[in-house]
Protein backbone atom coordinates (compact mmCIF):
# COMPACT_ATOMS: atom_id res chain seq x y z
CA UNK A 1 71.05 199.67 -77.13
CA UNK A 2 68.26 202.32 -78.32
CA UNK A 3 66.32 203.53 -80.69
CA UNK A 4 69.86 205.19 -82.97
CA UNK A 5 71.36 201.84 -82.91
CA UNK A 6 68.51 199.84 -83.60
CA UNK A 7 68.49 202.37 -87.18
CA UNK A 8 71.89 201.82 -87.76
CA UNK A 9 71.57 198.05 -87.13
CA UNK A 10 68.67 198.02 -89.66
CA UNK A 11 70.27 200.02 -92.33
CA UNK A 12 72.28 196.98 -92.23
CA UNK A 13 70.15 194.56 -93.80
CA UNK A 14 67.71 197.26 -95.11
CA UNK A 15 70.46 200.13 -96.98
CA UNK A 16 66.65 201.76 -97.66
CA UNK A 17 65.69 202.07 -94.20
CA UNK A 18 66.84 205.96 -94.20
CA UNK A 19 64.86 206.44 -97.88
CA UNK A 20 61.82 204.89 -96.39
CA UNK A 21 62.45 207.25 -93.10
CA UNK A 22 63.36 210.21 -95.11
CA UNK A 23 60.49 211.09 -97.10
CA UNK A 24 58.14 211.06 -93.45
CA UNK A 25 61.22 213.16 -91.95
CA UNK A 26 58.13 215.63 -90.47
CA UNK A 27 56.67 212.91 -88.77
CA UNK A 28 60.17 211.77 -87.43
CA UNK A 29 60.63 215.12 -86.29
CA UNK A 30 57.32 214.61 -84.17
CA UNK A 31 57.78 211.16 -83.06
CA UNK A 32 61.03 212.27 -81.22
CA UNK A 33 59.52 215.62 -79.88
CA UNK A 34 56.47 213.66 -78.98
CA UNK A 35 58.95 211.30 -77.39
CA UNK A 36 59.67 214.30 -75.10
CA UNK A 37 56.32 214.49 -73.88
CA UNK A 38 54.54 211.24 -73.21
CA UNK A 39 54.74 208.55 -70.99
CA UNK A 40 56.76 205.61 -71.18
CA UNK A 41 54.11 203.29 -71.64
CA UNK A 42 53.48 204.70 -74.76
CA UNK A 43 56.76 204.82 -76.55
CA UNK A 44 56.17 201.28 -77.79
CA UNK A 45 53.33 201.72 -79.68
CA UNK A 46 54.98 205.58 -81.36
CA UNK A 47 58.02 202.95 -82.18
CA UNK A 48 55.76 200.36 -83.66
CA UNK A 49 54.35 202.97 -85.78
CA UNK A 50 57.27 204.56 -87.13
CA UNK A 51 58.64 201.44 -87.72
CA UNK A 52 54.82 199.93 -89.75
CA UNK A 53 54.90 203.34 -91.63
CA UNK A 54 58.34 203.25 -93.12
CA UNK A 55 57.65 199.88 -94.71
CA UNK A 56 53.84 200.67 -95.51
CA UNK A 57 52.35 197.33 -93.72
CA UNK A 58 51.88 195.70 -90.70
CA UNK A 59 54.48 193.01 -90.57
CA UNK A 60 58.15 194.44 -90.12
CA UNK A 61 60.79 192.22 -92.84
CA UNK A 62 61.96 189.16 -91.10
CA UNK A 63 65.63 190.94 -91.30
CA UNK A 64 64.34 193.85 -89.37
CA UNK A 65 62.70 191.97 -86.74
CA UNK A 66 66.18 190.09 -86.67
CA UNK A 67 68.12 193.03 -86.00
CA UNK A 68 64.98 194.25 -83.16
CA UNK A 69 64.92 190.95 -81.28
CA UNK A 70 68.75 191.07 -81.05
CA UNK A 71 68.45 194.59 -79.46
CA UNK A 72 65.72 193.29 -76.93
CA UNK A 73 68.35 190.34 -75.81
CA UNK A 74 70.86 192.96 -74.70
CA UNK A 75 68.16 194.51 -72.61
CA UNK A 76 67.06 192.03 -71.33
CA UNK A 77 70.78 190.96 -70.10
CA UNK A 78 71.49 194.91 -68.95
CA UNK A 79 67.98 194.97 -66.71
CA UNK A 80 68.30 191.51 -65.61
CA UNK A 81 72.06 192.48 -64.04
CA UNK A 82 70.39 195.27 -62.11
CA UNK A 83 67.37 194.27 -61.36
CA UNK A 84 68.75 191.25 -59.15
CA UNK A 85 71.26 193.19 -57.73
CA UNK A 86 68.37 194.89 -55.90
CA UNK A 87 66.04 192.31 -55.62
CA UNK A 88 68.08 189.38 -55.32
CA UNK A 89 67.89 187.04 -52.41
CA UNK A 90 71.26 185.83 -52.78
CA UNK A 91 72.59 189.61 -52.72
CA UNK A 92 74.45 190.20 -49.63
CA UNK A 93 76.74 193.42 -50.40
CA UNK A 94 75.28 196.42 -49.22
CA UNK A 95 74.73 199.85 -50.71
CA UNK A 96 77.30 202.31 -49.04
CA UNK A 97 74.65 205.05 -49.36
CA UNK A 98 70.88 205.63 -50.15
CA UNK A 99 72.48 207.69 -53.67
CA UNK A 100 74.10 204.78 -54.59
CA UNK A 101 71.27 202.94 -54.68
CA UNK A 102 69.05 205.37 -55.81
CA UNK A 103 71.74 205.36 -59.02
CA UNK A 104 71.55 201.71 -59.63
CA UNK A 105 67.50 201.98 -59.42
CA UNK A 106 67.53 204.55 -62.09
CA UNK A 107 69.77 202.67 -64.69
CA UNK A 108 68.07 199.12 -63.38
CA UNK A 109 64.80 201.51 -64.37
CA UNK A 110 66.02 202.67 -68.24
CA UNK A 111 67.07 199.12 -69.03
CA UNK A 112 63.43 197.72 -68.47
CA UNK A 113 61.90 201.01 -70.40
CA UNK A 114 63.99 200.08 -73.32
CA UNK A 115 63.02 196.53 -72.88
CA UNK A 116 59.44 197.75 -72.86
CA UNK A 117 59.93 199.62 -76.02
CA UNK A 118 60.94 196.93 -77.95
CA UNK A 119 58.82 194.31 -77.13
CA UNK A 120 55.70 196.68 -77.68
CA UNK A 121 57.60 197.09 -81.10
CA UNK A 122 57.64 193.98 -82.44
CA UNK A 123 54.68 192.88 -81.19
CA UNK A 124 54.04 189.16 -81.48
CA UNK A 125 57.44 188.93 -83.61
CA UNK A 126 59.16 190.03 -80.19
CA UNK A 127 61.60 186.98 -78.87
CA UNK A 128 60.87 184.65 -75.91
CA UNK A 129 61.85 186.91 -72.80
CA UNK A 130 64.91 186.59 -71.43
CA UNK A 131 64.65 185.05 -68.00
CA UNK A 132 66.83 185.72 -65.02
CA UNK A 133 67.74 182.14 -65.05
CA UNK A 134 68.85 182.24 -68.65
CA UNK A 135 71.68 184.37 -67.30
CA UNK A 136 75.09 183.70 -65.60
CA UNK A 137 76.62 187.10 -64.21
CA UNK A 138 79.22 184.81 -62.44
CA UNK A 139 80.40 184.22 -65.47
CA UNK A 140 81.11 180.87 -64.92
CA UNK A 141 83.12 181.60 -62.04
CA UNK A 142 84.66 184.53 -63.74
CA UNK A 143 83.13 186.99 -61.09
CA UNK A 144 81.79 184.56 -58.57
CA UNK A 145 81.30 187.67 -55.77
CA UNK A 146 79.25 189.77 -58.21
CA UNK A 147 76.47 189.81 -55.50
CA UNK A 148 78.08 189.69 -52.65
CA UNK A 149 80.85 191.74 -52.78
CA UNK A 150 79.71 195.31 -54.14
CA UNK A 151 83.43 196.45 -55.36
CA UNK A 152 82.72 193.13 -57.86
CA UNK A 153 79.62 194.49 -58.90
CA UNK A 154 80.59 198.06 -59.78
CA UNK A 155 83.41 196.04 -61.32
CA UNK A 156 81.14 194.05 -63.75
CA UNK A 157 78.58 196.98 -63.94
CA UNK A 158 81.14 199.25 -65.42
CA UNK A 159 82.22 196.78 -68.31
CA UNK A 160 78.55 196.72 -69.36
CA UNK A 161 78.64 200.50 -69.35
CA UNK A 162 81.47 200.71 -71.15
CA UNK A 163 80.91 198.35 -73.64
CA UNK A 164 76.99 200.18 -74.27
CA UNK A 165 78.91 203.10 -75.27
CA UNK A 166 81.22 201.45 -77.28
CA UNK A 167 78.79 199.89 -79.09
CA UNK A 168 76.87 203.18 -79.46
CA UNK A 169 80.20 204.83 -80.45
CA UNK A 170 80.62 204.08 -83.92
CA UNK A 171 76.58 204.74 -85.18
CA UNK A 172 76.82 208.26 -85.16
CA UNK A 173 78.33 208.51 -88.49
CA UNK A 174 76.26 206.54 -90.70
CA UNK A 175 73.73 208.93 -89.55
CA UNK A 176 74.72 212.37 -91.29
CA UNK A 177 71.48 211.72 -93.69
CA UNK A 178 69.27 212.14 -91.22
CA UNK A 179 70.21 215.49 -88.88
CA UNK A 180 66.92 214.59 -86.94
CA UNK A 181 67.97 211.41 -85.77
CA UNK A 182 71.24 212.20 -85.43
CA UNK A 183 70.84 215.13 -82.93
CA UNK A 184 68.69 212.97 -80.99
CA UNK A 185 71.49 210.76 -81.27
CA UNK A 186 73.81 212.95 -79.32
CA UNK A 187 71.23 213.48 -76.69
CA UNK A 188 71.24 209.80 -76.01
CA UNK A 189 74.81 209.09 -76.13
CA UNK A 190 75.40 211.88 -73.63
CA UNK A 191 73.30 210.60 -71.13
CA UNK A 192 74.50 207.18 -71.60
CA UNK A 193 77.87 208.41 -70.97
CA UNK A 194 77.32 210.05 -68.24
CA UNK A 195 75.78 206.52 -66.63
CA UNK A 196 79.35 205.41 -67.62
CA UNK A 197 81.28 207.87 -66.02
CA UNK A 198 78.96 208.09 -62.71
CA UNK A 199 79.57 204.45 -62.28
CA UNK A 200 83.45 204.47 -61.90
CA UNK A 201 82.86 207.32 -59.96
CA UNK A 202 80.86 205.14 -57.66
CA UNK A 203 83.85 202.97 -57.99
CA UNK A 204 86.11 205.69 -56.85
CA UNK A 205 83.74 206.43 -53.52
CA UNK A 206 83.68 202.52 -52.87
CA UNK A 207 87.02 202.19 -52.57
CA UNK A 208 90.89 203.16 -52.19
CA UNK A 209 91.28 203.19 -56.14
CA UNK A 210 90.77 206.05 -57.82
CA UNK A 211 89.44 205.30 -61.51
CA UNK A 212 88.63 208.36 -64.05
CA UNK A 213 85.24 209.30 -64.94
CA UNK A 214 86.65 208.82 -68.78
CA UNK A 215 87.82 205.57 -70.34
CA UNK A 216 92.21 205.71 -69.62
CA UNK A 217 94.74 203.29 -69.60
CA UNK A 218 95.67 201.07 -67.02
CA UNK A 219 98.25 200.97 -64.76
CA UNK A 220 100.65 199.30 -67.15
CA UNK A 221 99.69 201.51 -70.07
CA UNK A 222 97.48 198.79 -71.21
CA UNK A 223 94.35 199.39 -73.17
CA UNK A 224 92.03 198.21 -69.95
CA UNK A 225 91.45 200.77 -67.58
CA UNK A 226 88.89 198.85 -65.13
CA UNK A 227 91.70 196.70 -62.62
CA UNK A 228 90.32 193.69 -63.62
CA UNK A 229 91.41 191.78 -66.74
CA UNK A 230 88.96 189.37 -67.19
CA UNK A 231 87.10 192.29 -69.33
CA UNK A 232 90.25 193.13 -71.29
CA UNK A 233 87.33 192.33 -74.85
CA UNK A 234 85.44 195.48 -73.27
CA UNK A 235 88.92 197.91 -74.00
CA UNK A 236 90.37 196.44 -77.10
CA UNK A 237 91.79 198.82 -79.18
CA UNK A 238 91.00 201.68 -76.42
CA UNK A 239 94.86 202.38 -76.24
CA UNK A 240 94.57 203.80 -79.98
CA UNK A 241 96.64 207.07 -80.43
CA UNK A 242 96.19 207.41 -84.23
CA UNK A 243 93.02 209.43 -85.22
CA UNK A 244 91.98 210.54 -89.04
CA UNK A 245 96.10 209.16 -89.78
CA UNK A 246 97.64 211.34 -87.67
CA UNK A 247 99.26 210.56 -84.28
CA UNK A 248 97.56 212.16 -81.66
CA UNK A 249 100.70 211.74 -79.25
CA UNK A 250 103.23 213.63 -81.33
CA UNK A 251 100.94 216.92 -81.08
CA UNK A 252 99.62 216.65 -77.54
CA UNK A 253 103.00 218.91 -76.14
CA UNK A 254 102.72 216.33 -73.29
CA UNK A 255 106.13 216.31 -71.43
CA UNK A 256 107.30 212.64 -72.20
CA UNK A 257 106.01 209.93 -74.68
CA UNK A 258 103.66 207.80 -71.57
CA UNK A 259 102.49 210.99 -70.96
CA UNK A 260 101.37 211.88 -74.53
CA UNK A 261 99.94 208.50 -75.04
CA UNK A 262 98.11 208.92 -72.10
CA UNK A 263 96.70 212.04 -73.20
CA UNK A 264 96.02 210.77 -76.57
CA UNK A 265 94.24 207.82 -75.71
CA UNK A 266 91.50 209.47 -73.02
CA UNK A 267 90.92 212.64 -75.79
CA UNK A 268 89.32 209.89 -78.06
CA UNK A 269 87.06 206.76 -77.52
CA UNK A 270 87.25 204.10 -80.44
CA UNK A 271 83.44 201.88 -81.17
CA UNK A 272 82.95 198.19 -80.23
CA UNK A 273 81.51 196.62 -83.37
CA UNK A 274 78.44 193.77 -83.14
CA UNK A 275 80.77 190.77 -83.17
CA UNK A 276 82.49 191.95 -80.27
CA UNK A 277 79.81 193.08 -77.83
CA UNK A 278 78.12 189.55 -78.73
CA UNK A 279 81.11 187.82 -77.90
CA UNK A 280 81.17 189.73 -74.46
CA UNK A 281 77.43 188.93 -73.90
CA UNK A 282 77.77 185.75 -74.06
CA UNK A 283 80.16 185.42 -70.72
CA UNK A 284 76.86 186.29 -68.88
CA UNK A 285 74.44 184.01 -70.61
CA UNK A 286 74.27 180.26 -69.89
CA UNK A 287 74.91 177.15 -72.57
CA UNK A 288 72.28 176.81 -74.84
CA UNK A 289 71.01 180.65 -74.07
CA UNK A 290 74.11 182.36 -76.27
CA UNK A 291 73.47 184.64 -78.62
CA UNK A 292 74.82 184.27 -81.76
């Protein structure tokens, strides 16, 4: 989650939000190149701002801070998932290399700087935190090795990934009336994708698989490229060959037809909608800590 699809999440229960934004599109402009230049610490407060000025008061709408304190939950889950798996005492896998760790600091790192952000947004309308005990990255049993067995934990680290840019995926449309926020859009989504693809490709060094850097089918030309079906929600629909009506496979001049599905499907990613990535949340919360 960040700052695009918190907007797009909004103009869901606000259809304004982008009028209110619009007419202060100069000091958009300079909130995201000011976003450039200072510190972490102080993106909450810019946020809060932007945020208190588009709705000319102090209080956000209850709706807004709805759609906000959902956002924080997901970080809290994402930085909670990494943060343990550094500073856990029950972690027992080791880190093949000093890089790989280094990697799993720096997402472990953006998780709790978007968690930041938030929380300095909302203020005192921010949600309880999230604790570490609230969650269940066993999954019930689903992925009982995710801390002590590394392979597991790339495993369950790369359905989060996926499913962040999934959920990302299908924003960047409703955001053609605002080229500001959109281009800033694309700079976010890039990196995020990039965390994606450097995470199978940690999953590649760890072991005698090799998975692509992009989003594929699997071995039995199933939608769910990861090995591991218990994620199969995290790839529905991923096997998609039909873009704008027209069949990507028949024009691909791929040799044979699992070919040309093949090369449909990785040419195109397809966007996780709210329902779903709640419903995939939810696996690594415990009872009575769900989201809903």
């Amino acid at each position: 989650m960040n700052i695009v699809n918190i907007l797009e999440e909004i103009e869901k229960v606000d259809g304004e939000i982008y009028e209110r934004l619009n007419p202060r599109r100069a000091a958009m402009k300079s909130f995201f190149n000011i976003g450039k230049k200072i510190s972490l610490a102080a993106m909450p407060l810019a946020l809060g701002s932007m945020f208190q000025k588009a709705y000319g008061q102090t209080t956000l709408p209850t709706a807004v801070v709805d759609v906000l304190n959902f956002a924080l939950s997901l970080e809290y889950l994402e930085y909670h998932f990494y943060n343990h798996a550094l500073l856990g005492t029950d972690v027992t896998f080791t880190y093949p290399t000093a890089a790989a760790k280094t990697a799993i600091t720096t997402i472990r790192d953006h998780e709790k700087a978007h968690v930041d952000l938030l929380v300095g947004a909302l203020g005192s309308s921010a949600r309880a935190p999230i604790a570490y005990a609230d969650t269940d990255f066993r999954a019930g049993g689903t992925f009982a090795t995710v801390y002590t067995d590394y392979n597991t934990f790339l495993a369950v680290a790369q359905g989060f990934e996926d499913t962040g840019v999934r959920a990302y995926k299908g924003q960047a449309g409703n955001l053609l009336v605002s080229p500001g926020v959109l281009q800033t859009a694309l700079q976010i989504h890039s990196v995020e994708a990039r965390h994606a693809s450097h995470i199978r490709q940690m999953r590649t060094a760890a072991g005698s698989t090799v998975y692509k850097p992009w989003v594929s089918l699997g071995a039995s030309g199933q939608a769910n490229d990861s090995g591991v079906p218990q994620v199969d929600a995290v790839y529905a629909g991923e096997d998609l060959t039909v873009q704008a009506n027209v069949n990507i496979a028949n024009i691909t001049g791929a040799p044979n037809a699992t070919a040309a599905k093949l090369a449909a499907v990785e040419s195109f990613d397809e966007p996780l909608d709210k329902a779903s990535v709640i419903t995939i949340a939810n696996l690594f919360l415990q009872p009575g800590k769900k989201l809903s």
